[in-house]
C-alpha atoms as a PDB file:
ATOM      1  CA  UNK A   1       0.000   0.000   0.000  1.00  0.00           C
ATOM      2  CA  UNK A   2       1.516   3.405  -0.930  1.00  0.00           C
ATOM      3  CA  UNK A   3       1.229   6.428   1.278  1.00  0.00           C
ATOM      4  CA  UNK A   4       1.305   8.945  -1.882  1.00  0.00           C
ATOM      5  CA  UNK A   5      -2.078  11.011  -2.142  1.00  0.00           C
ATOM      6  CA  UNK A   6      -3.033  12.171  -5.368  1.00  0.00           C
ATOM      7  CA  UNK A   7      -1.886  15.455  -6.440  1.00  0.00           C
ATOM      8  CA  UNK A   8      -4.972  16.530  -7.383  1.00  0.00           C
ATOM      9  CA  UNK A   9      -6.633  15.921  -4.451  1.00  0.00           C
ATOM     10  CA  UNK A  10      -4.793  19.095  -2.132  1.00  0.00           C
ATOM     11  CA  UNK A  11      -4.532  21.863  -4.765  1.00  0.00           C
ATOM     12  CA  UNK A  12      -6.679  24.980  -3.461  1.00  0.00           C
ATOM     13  CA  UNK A  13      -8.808  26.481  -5.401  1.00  0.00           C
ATOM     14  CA  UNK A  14      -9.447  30.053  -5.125  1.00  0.00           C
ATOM     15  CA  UNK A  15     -12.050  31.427  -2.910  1.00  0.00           C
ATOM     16  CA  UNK A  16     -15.015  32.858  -4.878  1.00  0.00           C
ATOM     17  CA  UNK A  17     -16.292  34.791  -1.461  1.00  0.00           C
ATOM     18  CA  UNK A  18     -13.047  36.940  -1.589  1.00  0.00           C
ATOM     19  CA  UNK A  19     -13.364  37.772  -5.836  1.00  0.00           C
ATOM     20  CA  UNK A  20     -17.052  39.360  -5.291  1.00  0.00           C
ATOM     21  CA  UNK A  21     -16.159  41.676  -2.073  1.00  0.00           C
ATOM     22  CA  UNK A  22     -13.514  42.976  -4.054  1.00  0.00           C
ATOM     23  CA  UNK A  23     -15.400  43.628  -7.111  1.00  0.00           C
ATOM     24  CA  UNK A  24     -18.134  45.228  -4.869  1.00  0.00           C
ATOM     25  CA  UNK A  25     -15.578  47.629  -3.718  1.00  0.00           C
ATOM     26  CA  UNK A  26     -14.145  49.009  -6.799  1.00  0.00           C
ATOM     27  CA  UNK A  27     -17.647  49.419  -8.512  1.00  0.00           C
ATOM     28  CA  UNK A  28     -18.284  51.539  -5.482  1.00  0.00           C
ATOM     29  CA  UNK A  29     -15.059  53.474  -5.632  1.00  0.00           C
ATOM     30  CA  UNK A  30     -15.689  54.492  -9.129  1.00  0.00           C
ATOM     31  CA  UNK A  31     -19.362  55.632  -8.776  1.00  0.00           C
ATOM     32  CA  UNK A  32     -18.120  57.568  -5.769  1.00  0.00           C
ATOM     33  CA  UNK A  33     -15.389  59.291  -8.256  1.00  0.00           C
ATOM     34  CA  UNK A  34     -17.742  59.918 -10.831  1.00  0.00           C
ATOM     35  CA  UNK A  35     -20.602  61.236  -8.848  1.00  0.00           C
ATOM     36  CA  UNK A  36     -17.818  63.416  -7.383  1.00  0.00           C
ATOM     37  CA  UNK A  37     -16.543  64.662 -10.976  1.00  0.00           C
ATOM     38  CA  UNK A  38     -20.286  65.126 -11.751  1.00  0.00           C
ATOM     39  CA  UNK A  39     -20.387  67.842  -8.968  1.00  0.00           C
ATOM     40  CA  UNK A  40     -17.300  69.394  -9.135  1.00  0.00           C
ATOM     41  CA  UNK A  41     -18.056  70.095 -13.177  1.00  0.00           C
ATOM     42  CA  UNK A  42     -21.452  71.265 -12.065  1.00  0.00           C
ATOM     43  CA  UNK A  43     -20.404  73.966 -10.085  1.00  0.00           C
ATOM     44  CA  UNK A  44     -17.489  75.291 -12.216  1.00  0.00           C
ATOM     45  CA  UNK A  45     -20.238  75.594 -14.959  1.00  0.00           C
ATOM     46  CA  UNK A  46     -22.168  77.721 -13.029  1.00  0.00           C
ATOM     47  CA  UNK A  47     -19.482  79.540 -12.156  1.00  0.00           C
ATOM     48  CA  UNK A  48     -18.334  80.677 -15.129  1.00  0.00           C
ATOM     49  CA  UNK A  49     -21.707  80.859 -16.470  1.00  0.00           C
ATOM     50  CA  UNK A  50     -23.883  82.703 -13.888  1.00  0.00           C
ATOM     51  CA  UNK A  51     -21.200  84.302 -11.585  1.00  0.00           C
ATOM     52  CA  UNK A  52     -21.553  84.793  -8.192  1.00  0.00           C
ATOM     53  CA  UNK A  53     -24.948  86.245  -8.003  1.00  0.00           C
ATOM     54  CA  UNK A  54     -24.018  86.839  -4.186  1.00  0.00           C
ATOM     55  CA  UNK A  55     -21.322  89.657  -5.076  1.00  0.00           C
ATOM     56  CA  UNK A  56     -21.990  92.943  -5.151  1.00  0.00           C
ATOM     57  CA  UNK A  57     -22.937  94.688  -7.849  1.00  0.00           C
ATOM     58  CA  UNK A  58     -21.271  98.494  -8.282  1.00  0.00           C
ATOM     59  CA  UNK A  59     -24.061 100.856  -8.871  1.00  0.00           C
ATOM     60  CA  UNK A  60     -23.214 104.856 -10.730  1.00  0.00           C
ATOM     61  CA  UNK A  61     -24.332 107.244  -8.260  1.00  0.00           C
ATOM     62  CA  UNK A  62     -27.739 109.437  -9.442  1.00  0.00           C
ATOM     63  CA  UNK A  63     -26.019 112.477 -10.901  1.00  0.00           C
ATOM     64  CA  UNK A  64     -22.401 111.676 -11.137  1.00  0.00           C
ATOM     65  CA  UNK A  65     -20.910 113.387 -14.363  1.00  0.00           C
ATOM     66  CA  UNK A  66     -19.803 109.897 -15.875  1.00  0.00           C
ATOM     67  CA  UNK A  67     -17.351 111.835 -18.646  1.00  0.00           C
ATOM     68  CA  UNK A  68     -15.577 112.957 -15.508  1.00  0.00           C
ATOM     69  CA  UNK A  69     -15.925 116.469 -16.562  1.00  0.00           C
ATOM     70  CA  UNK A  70     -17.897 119.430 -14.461  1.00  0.00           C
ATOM     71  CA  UNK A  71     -20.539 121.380 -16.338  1.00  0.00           C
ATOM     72  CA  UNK A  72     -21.516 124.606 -15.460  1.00  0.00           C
ATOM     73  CA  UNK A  73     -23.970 126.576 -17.590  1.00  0.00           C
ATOM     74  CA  UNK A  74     -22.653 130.198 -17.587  1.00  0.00           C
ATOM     75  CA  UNK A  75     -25.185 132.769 -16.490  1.00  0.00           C
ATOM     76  CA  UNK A  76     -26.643 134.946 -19.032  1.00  0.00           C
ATOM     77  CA  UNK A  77     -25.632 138.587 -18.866  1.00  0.00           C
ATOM     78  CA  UNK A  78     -28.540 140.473 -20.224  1.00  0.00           C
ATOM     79  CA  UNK A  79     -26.716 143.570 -19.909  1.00  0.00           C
ATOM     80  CA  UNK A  80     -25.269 143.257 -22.892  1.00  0.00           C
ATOM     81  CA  UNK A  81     -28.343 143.744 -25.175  1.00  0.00           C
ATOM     82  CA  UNK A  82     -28.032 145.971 -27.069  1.00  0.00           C
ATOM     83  CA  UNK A  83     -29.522 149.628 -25.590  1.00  0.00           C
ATOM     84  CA  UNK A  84     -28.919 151.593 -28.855  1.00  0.00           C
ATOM     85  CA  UNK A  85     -29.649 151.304 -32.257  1.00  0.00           C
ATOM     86  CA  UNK A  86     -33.283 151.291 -32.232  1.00  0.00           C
ATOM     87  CA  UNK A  87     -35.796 154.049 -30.990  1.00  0.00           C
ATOM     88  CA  UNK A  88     -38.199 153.535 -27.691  1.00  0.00           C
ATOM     89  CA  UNK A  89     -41.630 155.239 -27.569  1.00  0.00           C
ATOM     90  CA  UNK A  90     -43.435 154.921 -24.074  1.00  0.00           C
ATOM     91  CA  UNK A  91     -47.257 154.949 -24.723  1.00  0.00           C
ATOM     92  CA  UNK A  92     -49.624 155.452 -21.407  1.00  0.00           C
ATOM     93  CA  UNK A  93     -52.415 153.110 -20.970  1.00  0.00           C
ATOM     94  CA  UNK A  94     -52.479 153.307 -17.123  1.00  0.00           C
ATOM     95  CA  UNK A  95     -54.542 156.325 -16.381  1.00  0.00           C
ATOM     96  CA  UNK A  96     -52.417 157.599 -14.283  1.00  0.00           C
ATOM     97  CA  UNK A  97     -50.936 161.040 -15.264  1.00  0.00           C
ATOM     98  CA  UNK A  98     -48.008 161.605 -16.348  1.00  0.00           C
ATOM     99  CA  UNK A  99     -46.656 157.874 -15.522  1.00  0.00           C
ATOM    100  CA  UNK A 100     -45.418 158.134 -19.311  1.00  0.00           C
ATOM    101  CA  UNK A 101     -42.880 160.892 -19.415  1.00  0.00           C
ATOM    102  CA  UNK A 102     -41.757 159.060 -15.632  1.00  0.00           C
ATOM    103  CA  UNK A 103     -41.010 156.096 -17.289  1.00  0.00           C
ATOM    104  CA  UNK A 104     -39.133 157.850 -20.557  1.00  0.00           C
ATOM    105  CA  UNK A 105     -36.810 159.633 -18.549  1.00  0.00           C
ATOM    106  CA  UNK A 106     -36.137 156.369 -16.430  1.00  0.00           C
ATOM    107  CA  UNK A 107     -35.314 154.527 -19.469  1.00  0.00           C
ATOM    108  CA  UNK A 108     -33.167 157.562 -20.988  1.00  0.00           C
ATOM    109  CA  UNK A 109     -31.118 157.594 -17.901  1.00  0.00           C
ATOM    110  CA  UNK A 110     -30.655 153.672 -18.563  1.00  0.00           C
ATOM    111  CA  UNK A 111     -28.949 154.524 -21.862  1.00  0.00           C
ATOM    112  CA  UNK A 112     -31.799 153.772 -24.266  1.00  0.00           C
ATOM    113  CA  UNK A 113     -33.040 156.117 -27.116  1.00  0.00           C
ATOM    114  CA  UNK A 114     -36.240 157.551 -26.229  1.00  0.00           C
ATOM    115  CA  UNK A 115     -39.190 159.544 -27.882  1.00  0.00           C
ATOM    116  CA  UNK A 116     -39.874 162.687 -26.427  1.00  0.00           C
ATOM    117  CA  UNK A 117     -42.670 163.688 -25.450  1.00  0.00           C
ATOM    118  CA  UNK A 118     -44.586 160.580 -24.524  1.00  0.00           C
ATOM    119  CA  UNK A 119     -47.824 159.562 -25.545  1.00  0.00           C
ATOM    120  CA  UNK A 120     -50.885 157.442 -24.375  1.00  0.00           C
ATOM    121  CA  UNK A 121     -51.893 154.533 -25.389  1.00  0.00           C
ATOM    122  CA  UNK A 122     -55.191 154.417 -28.229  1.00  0.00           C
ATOM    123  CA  UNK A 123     -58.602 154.770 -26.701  1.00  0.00           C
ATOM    124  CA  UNK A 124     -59.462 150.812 -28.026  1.00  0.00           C
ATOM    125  CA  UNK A 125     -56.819 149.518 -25.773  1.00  0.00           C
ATOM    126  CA  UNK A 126     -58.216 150.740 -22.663  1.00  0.00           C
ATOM    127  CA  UNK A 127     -56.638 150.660 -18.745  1.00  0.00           C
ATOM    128  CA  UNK A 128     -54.034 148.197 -18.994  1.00  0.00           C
ATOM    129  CA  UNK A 129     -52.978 146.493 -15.479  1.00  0.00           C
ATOM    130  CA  UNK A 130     -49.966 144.536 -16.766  1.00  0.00           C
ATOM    131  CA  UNK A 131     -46.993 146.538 -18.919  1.00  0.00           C
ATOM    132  CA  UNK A 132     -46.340 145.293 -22.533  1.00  0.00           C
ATOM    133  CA  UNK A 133     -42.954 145.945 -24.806  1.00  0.00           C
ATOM    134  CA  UNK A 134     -44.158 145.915 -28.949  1.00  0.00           C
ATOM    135  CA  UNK A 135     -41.423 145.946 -31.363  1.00  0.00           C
ATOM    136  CA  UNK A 136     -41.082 146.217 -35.229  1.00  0.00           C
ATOM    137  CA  UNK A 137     -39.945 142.953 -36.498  1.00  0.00           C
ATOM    138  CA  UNK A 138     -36.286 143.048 -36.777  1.00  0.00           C
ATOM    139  CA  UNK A 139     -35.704 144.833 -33.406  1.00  0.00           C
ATOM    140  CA  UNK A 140     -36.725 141.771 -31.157  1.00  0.00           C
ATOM    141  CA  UNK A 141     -33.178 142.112 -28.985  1.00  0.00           C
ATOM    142  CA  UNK A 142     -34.181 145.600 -28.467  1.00  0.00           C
ATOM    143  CA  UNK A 143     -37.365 144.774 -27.291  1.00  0.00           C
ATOM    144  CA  UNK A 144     -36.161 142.155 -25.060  1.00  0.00           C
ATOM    145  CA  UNK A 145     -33.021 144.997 -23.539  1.00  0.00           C
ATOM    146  CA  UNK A 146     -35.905 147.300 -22.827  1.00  0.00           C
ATOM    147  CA  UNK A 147     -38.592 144.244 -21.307  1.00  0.00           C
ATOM    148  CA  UNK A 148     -35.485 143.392 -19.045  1.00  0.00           C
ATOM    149  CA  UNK A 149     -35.127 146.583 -17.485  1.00  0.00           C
ATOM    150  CA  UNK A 150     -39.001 147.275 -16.511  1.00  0.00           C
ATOM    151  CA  UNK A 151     -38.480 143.334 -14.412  1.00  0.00           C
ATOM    152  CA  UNK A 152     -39.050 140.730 -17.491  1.00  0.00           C
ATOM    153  CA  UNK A 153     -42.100 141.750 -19.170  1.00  0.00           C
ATOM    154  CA  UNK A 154     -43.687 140.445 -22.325  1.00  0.00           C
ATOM    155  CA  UNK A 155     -42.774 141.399 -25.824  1.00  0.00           C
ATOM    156  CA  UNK A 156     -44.639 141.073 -28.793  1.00  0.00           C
ATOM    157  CA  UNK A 157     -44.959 141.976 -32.366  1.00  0.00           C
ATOM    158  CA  UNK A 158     -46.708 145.079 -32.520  1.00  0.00           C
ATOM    159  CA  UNK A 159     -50.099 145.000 -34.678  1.00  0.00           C
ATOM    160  CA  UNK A 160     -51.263 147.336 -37.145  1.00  0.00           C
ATOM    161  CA  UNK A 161     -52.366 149.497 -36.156  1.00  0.00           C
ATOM    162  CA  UNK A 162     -50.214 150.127 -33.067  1.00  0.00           C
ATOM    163  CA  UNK A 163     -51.470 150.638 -29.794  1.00  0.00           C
ATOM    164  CA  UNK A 164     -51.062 154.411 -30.099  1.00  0.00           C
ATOM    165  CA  UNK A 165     -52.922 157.519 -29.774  1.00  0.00           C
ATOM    166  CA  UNK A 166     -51.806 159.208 -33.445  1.00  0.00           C
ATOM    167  CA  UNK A 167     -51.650 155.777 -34.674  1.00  0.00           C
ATOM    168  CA  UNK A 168     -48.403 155.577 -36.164  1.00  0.00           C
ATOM    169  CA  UNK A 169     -44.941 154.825 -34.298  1.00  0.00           C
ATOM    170  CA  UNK A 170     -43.144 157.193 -36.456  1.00  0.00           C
ATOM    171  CA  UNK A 171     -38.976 156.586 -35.939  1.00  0.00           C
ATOM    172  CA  UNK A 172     -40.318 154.331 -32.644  1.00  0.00           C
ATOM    173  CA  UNK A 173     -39.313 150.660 -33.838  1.00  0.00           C
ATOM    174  CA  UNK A 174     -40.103 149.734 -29.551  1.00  0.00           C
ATOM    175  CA  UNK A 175     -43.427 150.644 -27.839  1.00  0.00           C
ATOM    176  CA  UNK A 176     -43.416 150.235 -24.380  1.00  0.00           C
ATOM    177  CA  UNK A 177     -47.388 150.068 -23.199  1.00  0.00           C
ATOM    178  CA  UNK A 178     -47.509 151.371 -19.878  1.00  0.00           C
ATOM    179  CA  UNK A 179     -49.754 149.401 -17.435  1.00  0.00           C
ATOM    180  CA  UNK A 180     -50.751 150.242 -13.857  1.00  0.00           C
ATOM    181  CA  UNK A 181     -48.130 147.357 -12.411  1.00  0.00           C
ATOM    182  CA  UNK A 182     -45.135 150.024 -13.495  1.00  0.00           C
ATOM    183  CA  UNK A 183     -46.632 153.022 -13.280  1.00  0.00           C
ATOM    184  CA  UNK A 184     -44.957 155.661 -11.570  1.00  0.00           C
ATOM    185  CA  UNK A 185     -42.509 153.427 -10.224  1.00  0.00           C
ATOM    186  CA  UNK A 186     -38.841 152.522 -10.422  1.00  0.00           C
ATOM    187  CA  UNK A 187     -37.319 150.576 -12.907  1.00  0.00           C
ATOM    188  CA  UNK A 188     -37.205 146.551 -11.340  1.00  0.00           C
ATOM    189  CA  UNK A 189     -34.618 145.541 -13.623  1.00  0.00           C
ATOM    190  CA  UNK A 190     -32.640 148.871 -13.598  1.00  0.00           C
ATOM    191  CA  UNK A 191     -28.983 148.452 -12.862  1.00  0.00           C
ATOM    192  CA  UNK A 192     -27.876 150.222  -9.720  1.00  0.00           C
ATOM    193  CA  UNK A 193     -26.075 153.664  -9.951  1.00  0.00           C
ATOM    194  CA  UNK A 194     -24.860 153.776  -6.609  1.00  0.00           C
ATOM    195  CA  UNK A 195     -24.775 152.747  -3.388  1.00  0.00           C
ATOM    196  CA  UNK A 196     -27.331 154.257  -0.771  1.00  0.00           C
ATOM    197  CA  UNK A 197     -25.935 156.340   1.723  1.00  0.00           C
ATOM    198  CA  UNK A 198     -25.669 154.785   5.249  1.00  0.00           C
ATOM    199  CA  UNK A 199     -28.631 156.430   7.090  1.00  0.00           C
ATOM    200  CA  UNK A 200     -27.917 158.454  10.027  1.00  0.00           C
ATOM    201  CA  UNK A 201     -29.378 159.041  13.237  1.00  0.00           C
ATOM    202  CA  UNK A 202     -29.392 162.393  15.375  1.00  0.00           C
ATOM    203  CA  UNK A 203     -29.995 162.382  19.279  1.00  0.00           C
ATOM    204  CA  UNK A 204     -31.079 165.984  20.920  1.00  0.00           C
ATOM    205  CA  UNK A 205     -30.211 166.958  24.256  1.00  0.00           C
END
């Protein structure tokens, strides 16, 4: 009798238990890695799409000059209108007597070219509350100098025929209907000779 065993017999065969855990595992491992990759693509897509909606956004002040440059609009300087050149006629339609010739030698002493003597205004006009300048087309900036002085008045053409007592103008190309708001005061828009004297007070003993 021999004590040999046959070969066969003891050879070990590998354990299908330890093949299946181990496949398990690495199945896991790469969904884990992909599901990973999924979200870190994800969110650098929305970065770069969407931005971070959370930062905040740099708004232009309301008013900011966004050339960088200051403007200033420079004041207009009426007193440069022109205060010769044409010929003013001042035409009473206040009622109140001798407002006219008042207001002639005002403007005179402003530098303007007036008609002398006065006159009133035609009897269809009537009492007039609010002061009117007329001018002959072609002397609007005269019109406008004069309308300055008496405080901003209103010009307008002057119709035909003109607001006159005789009815005609004559050399008068600027008709300054007098109304009761200017009458036999001074001039609002007149510029200022000089200063007033500092008043002065007296005590008796």
């Amino acid at each position: 009798m021999s004590d040999e065993q046959p070969t066969g017999s003891r050879t070990a065969r590998p354990s299908s238990g330890g093949v299946g855990v181990s496949t398990t595992l690495g199945i896991i491992v790469a969904a884990i890695a992909v599901l990973l990759g999924f979200l870190i693509l994800r969110d650098i897509n929305r970065d770069r799409d969407g931005g971070d909606v959370s930062a905040p956004v740099e708004t232009q002040p309301v008013g900011t000059d966004v050339t960088g440059t200051d403007v200033t609009l420079a004041p207009i300087d009426t007193t440069t209108l022109p205060r010769t050149g044409y010929k003013v006629l001042v035409a009473n339609a206040s009622g109140i007597s001798g407002s006219a010739g008042q207001m002639s030698t005002a403007l005179q002493a402003e530098g303007f070219v007036v008609i002398q003597p006065a006159t009133n205004a035609a009897e269809t006009v009537g009492k007039q509350t609010v002061t009117v300048v007329y001018y002959v087309p072609g002397f609007e900036t005269g019109a406008a100098a004069v309308a300055e002085v008496l405080g901003g008045v209103a010009t307008q053409p002057v119709a035909s025929p003109p607001p006159v007592e005789s009815g005609d103008l004559g050399e008068a190309t600027v008709v300054v209907l007098l109304g009761t708001d200017l009458a036999g005061k001074l001039l609002p828009g007149a510029l200022p000779s000089a200063a007033p004297a500092a008043a002065t007070t007296t005590t008796t003993a």
